[in-house]
PDB file of N, CA and C in Angstrom:
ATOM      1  N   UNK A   1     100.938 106.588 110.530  1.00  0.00           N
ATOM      2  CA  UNK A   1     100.393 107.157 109.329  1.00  0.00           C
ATOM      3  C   UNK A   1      98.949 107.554 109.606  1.00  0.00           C
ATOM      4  N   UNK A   2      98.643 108.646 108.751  1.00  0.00           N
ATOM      5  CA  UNK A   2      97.121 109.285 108.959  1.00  0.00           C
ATOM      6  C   UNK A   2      96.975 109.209 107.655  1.00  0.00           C
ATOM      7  N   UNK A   3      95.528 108.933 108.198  1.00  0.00           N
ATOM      8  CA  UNK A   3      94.560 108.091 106.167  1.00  0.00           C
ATOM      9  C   UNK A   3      93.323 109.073 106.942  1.00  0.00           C
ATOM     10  N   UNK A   4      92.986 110.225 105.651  1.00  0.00           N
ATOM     11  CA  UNK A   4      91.758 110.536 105.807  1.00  0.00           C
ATOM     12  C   UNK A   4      90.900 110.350 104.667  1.00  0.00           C
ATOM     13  N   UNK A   5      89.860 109.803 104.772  1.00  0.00           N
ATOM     14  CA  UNK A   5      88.807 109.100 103.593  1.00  0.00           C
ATOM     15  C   UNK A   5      87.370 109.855 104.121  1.00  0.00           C
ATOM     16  N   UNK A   6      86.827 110.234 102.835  1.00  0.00           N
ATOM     17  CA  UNK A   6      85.650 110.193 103.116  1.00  0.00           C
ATOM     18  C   UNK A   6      84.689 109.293 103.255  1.00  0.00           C
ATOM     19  N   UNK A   7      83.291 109.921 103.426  1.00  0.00           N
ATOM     20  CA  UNK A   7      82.541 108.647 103.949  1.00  0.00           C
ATOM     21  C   UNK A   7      82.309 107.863 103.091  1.00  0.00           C
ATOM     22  N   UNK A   8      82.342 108.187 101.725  1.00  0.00           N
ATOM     23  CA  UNK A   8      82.315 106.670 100.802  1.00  0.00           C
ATOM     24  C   UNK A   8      83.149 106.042 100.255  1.00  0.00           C
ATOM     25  N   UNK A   9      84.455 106.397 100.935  1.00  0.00           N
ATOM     26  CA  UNK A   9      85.761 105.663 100.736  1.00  0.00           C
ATOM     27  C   UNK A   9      85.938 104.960 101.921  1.00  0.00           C
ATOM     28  N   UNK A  10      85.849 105.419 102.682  1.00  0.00           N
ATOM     29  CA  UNK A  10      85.200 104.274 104.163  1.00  0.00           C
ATOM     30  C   UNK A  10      84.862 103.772 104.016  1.00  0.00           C
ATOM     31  N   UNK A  11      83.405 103.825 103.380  1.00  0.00           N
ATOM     32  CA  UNK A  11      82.566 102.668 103.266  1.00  0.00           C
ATOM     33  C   UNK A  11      83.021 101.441 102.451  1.00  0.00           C
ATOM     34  N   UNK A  12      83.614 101.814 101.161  1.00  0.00           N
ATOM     35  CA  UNK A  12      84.044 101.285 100.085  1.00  0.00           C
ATOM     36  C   UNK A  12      85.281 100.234 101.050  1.00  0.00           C
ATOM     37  N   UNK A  13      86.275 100.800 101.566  1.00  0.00           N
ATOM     38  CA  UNK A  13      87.082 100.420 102.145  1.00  0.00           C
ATOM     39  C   UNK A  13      86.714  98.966 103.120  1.00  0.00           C
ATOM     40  N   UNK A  14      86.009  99.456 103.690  1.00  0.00           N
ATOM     41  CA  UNK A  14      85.256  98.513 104.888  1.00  0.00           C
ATOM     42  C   UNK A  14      84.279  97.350 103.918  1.00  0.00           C
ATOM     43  N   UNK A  15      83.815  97.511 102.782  1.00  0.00           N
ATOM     44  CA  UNK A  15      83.390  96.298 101.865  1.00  0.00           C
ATOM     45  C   UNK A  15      84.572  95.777 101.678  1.00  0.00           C
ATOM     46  N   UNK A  16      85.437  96.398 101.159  1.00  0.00           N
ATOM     47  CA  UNK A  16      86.899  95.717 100.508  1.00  0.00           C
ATOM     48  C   UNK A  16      87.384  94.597 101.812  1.00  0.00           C
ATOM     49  N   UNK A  17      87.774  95.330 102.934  1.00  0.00           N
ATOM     50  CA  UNK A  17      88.064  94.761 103.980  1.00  0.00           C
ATOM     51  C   UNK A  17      87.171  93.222 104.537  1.00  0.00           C
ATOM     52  N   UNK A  18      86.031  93.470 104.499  1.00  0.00           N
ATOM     53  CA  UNK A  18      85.038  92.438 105.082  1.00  0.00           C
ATOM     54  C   UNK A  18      85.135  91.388 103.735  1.00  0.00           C
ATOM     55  N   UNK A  19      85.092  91.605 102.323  1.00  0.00           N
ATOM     56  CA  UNK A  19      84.861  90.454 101.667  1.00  0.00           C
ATOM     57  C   UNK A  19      86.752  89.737 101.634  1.00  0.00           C
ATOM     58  N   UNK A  20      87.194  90.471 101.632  1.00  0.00           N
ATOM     59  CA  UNK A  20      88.859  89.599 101.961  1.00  0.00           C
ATOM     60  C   UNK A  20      88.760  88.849 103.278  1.00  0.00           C
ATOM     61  N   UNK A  21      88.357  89.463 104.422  1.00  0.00           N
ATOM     62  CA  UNK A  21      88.033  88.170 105.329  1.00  0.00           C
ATOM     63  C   UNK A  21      87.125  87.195 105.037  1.00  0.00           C
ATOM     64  N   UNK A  22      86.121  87.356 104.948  1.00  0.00           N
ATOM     65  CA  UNK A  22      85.257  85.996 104.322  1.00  0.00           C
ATOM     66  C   UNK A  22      86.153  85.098 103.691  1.00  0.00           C
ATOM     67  N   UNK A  23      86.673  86.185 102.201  1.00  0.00           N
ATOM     68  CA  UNK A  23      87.693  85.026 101.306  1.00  0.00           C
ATOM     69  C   UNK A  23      89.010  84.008 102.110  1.00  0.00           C
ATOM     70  N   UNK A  24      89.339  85.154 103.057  1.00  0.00           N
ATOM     71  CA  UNK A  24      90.447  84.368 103.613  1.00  0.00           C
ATOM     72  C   UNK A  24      89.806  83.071 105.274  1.00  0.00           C
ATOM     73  N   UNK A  25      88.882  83.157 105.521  1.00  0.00           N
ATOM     74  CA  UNK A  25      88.583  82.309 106.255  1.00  0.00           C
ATOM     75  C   UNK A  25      88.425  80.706 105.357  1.00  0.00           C
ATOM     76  N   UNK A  26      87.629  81.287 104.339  1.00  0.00           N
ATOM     77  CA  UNK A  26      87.289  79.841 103.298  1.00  0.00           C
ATOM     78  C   UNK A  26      88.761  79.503 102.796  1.00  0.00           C
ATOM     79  N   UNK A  27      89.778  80.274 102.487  1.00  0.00           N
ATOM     80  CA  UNK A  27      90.427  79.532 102.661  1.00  0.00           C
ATOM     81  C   UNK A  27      91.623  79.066 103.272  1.00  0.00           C
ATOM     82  N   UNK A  28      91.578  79.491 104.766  1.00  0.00           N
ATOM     83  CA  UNK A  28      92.025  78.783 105.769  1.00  0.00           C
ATOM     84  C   UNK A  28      91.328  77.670 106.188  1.00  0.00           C
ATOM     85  N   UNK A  29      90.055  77.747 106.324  1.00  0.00           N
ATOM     86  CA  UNK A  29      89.274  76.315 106.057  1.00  0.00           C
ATOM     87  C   UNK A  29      90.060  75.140 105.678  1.00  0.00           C
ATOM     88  N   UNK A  30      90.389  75.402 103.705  1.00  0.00           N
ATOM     89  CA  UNK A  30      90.407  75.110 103.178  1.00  0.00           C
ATOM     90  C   UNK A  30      91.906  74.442 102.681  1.00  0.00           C
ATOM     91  N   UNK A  31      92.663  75.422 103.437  1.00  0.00           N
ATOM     92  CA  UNK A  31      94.323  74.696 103.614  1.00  0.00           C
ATOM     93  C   UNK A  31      94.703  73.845 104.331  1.00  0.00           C
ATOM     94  N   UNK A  32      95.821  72.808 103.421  1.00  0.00           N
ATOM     95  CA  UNK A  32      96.135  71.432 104.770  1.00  0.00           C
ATOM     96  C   UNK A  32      97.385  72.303 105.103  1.00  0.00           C
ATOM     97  N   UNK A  33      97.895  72.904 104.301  1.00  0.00           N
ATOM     98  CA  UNK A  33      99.576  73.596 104.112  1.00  0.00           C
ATOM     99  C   UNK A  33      99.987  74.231 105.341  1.00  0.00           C
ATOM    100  N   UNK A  34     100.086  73.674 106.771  1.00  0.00           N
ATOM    101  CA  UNK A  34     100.477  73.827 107.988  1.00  0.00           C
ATOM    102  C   UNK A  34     101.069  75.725 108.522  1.00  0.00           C
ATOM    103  N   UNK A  35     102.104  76.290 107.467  1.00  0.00           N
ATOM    104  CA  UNK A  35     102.781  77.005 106.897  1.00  0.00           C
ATOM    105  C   UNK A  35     102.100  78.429 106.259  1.00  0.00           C
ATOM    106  N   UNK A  36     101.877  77.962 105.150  1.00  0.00           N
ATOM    107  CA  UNK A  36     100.528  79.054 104.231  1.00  0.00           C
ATOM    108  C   UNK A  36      99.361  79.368 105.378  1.00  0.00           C
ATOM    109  N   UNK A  37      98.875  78.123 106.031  1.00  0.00           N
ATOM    110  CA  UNK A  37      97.264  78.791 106.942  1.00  0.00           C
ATOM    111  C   UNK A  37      97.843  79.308 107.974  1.00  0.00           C
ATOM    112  N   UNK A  38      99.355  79.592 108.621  1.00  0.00           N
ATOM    113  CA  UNK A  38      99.499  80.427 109.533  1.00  0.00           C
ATOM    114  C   UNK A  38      99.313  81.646 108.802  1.00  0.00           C
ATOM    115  N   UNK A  39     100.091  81.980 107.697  1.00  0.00           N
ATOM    116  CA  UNK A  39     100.707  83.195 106.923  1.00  0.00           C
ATOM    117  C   UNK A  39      99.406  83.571 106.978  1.00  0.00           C
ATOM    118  N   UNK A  40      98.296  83.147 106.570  1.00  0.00           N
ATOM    119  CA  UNK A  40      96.623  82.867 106.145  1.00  0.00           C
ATOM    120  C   UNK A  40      96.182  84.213 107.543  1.00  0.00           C
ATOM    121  N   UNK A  41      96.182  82.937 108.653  1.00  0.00           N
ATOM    122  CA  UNK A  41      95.870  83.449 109.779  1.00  0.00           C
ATOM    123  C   UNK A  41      96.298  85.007 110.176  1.00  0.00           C
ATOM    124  N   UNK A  42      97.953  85.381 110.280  1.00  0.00           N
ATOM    125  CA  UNK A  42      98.413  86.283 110.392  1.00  0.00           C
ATOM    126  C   UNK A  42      97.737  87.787 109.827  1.00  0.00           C
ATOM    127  N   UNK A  43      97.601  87.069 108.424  1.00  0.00           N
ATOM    128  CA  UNK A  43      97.027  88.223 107.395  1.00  0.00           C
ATOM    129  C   UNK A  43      95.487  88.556 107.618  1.00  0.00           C
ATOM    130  N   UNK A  44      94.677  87.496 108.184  1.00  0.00           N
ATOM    131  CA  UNK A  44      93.019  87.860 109.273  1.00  0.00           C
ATOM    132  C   UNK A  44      93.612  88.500 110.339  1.00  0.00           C
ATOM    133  N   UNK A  45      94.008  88.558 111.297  1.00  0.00           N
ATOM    134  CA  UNK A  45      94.572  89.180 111.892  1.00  0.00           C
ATOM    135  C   UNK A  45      94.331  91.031 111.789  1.00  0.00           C
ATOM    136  N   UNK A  46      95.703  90.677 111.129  1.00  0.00           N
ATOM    137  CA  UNK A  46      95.675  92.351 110.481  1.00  0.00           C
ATOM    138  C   UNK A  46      94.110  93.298 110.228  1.00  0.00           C
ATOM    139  N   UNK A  47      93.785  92.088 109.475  1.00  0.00           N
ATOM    140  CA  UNK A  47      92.910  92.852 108.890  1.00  0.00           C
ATOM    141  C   UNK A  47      91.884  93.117 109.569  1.00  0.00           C
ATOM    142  N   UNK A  48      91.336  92.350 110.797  1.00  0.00           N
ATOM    143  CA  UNK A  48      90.775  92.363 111.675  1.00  0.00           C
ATOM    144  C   UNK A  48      90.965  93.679 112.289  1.00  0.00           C
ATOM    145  N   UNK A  49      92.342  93.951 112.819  1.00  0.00           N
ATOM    146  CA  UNK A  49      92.874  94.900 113.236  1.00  0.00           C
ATOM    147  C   UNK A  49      92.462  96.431 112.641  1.00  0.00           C
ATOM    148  N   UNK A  50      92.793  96.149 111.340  1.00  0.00           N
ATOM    149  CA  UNK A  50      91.878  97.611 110.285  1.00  0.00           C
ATOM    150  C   UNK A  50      90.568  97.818 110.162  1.00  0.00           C
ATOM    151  N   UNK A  51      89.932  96.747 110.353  1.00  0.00           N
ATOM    152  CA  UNK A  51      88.052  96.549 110.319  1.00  0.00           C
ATOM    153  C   UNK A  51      87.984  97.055 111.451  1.00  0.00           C
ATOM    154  N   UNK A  52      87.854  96.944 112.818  1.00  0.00           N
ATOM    155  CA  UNK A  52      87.997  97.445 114.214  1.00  0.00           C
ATOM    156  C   UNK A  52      88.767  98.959 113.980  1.00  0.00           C
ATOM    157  N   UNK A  53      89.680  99.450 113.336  1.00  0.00           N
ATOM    158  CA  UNK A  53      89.871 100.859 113.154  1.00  0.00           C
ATOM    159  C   UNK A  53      89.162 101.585 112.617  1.00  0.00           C
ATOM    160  N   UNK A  54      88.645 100.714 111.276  1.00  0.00           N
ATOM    161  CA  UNK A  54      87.618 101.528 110.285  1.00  0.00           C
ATOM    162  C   UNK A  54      86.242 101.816 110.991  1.00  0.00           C
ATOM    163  N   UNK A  55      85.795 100.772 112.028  1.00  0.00           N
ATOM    164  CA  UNK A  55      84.197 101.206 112.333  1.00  0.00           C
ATOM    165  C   UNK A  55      83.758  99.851 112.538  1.00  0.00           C
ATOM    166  N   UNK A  56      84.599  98.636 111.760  1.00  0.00           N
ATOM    167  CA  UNK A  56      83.614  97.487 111.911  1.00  0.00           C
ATOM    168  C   UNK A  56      83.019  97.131 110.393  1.00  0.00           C
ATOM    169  N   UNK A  57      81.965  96.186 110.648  1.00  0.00           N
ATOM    170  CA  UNK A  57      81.848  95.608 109.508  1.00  0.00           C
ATOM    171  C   UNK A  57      80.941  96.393 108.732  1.00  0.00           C
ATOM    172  N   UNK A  58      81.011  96.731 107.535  1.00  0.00           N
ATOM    173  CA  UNK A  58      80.472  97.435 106.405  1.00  0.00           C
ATOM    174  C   UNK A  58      78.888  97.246 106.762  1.00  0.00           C
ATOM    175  N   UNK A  59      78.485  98.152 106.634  1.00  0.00           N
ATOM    176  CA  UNK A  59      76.610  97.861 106.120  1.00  0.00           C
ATOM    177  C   UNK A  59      76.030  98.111 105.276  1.00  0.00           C
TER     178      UNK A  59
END
């Protein structure tokens, strides 16, 4: 798939992206649920994966 965004949908995008990782690290932290903090993990991952496509972390 091809996503073309302009530059302040990028940008916008890449905030969206960076504060869901933050959220999801605190709470992988934050899970005992063996199960859920993989699913957790998986889903940083990804998104990692799209932050590194987009440019990286928002400024």
């Amino acid at each position: 798939m091809d996503l073309t965004l302009t530059d302040e949908d990028a940008d916008l995008l890449r905030e969206v992206v960076d504060a869901t990782l933050r959220d999801l690290s605190y709470e992988i932290a934050n899970t005992d649920n063996a199960g859920y903090k993989r699913e957790l993990r998986e889903r940083r991952d990804r998104l990692q994966a799209i932050q590194h496509q987009l440019g990286g972390v928002a400024t």
